[in-house]
C-alpha atoms as a PDB file:
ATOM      1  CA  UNK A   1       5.590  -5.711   6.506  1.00  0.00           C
ATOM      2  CA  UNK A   2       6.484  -2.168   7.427  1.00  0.00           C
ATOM      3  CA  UNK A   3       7.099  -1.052   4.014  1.00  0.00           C
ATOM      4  CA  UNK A   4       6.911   3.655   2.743  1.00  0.00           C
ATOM      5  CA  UNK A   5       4.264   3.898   0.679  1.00  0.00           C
ATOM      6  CA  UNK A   6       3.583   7.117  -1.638  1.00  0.00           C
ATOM      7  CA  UNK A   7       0.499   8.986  -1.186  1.00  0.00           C
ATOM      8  CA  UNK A   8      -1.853   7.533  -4.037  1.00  0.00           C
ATOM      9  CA  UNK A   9      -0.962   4.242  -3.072  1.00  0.00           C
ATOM     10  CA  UNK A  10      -2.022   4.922  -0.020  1.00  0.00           C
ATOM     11  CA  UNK A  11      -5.444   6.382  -0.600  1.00  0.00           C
ATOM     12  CA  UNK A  12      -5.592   3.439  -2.806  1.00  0.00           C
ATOM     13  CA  UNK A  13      -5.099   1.209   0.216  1.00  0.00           C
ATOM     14  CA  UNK A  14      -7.220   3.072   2.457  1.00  0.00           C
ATOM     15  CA  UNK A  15     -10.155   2.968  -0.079  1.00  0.00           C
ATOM     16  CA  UNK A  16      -9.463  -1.045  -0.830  1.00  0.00           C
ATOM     17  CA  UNK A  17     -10.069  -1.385   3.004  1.00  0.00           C
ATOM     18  CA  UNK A  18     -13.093   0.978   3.778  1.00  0.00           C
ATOM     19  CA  UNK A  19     -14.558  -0.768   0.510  1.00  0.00           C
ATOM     20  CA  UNK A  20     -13.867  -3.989   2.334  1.00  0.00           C
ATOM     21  CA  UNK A  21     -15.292  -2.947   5.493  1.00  0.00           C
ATOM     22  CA  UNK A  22     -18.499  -1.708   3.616  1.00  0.00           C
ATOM     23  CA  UNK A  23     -18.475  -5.220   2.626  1.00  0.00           C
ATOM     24  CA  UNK A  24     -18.611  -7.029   5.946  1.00  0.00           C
ATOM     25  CA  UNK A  25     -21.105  -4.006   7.620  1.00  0.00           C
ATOM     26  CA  UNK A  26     -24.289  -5.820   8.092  1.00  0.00           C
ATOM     27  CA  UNK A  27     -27.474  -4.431   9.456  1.00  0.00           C
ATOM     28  CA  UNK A  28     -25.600  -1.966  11.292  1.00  0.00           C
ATOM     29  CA  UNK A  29     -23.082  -4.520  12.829  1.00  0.00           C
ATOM     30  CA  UNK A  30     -19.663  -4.945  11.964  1.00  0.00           C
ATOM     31  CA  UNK A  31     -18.676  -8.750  11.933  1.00  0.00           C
ATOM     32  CA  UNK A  32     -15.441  -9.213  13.268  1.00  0.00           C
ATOM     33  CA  UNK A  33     -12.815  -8.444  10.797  1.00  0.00           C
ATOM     34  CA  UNK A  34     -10.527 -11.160  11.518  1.00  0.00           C
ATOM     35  CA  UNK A  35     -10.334 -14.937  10.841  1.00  0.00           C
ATOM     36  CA  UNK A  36     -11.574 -17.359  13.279  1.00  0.00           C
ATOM     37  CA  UNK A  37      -9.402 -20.157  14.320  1.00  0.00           C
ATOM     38  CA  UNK A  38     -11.833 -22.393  12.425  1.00  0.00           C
ATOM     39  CA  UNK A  39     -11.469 -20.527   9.431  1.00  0.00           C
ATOM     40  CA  UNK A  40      -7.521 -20.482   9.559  1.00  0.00           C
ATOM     41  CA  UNK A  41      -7.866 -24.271   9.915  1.00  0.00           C
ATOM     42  CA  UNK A  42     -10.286 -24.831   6.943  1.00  0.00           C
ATOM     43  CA  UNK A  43      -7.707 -22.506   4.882  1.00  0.00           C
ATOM     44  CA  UNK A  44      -4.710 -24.612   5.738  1.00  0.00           C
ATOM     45  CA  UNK A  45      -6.687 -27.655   5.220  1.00  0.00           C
ATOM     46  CA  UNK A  46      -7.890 -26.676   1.412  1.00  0.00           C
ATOM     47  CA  UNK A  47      -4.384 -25.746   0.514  1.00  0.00           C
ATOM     48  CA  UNK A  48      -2.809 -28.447   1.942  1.00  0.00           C
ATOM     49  CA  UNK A  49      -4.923 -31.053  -0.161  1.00  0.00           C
ATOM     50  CA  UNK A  50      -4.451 -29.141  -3.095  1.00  0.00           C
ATOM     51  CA  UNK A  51      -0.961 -29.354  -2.582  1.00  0.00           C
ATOM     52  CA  UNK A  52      -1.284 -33.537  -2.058  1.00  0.00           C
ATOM     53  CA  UNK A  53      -3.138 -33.435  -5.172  1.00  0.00           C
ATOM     54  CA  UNK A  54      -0.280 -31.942  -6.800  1.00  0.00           C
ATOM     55  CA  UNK A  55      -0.528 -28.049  -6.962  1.00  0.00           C
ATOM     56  CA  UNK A  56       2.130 -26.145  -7.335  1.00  0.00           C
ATOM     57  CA  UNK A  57       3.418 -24.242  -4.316  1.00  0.00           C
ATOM     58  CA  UNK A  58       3.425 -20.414  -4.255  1.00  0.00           C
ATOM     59  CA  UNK A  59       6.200 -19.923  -1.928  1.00  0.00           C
ATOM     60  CA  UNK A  60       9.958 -21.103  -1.855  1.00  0.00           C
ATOM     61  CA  UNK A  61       9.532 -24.880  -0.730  1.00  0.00           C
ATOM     62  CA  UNK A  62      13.918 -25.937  -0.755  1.00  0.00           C
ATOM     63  CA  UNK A  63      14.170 -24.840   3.153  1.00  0.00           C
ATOM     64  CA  UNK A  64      10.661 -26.294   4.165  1.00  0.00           C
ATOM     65  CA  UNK A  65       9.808 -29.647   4.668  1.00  0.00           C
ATOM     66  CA  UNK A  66       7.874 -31.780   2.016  1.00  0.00           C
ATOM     67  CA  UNK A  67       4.832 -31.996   4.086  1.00  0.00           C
ATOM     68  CA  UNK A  68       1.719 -30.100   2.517  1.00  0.00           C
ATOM     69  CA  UNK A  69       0.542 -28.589   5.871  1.00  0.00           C
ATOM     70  CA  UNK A  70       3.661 -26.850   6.622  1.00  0.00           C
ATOM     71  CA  UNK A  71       3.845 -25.377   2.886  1.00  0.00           C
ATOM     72  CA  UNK A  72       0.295 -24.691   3.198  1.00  0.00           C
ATOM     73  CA  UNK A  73       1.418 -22.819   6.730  1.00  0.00           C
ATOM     74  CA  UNK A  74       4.036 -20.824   5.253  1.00  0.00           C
ATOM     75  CA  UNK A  75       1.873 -19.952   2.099  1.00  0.00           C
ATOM     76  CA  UNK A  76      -0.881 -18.334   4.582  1.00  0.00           C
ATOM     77  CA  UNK A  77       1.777 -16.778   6.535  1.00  0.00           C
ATOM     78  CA  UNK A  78       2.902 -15.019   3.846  1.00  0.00           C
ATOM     79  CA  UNK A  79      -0.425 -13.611   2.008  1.00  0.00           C
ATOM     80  CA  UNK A  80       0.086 -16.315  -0.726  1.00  0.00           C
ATOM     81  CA  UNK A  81      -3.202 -17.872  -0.712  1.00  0.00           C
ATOM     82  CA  UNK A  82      -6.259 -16.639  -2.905  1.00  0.00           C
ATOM     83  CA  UNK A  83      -9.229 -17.752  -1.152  1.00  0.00           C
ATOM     84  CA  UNK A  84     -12.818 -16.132  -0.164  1.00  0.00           C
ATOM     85  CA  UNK A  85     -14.201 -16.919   3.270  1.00  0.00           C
ATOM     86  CA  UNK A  86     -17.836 -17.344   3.241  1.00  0.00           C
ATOM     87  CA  UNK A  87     -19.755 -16.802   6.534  1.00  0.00           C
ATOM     88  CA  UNK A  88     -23.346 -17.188   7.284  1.00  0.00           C
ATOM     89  CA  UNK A  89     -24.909 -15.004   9.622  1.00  0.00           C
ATOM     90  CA  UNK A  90     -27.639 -15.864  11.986  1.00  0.00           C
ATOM     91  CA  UNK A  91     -30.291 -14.013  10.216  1.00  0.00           C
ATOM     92  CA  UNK A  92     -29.634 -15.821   7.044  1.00  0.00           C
ATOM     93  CA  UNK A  93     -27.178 -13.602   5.516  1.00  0.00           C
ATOM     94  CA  UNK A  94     -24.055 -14.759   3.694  1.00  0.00           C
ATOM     95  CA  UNK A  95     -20.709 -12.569   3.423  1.00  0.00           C
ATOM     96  CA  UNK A  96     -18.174 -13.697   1.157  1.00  0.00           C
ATOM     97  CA  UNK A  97     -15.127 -11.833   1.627  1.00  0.00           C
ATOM     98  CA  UNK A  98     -11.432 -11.971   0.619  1.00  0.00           C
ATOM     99  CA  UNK A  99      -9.240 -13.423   2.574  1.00  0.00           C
ATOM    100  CA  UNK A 100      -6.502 -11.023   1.993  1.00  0.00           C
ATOM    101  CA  UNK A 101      -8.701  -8.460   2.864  1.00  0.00           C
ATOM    102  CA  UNK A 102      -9.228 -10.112   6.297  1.00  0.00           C
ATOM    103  CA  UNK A 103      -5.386  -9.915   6.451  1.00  0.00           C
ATOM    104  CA  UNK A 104      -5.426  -6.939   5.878  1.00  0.00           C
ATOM    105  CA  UNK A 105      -8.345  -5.654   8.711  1.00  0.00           C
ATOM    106  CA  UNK A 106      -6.358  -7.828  11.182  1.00  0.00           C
ATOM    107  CA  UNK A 107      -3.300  -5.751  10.750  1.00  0.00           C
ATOM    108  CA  UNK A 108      -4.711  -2.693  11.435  1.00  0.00           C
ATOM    109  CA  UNK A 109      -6.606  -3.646  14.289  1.00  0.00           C
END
């Protein structure tokens, strides 16, 4: 995922990430900025039924098996997936963020 990027698209990226990080800055405390194994499994699980119910599949499926978890792996392995994670905090607080966004934090931590 190592890929040359020219300047503006960098300060483009940089910005898209300390917006993000804005996001998830709560009372002075920065959540984590990665997905929890709980949330990982919640992802895979949404997909995956929406692939049983007969979505289509946003990633080359001829060298992968037929079953919907394993598509639904590969598709979150590869940044495929469009979903928001929604956390509550203790105090009440909700954060909705983007999940590629959390891909995105866990890379550069």
């Amino acid at each position: 995922m190592e890929s040359k990027l020219s300047p503006p698209e960098l300060v483009e990226r940089i910005e898209k990430l300390v917006a993000a990080l804005k996001s998830a800055f709560v009372d002075r405390t920065l959540y984590p900025p990665r997905l929890t194994r709980f949330e990982v499994a919640r992802i895979i699980a949404a997909r995956a039924l929406q692939l049983a119910m007969g979505a289509e599949p946003s990633v080359d499926v001829s060298a992968l098996p037929k079953d919907p978890v394993i598509i639904a792996m590969e598709e979150f392995k590869q940044g495929k997936l469009n979903f928001s994670v929604i956390r509550e905090l203790p105090d009440g607080k909700v954060l909705r963020l983007q999940l590629k966004d959390l891909l995105e934090l866990e890379l550069l931590s």
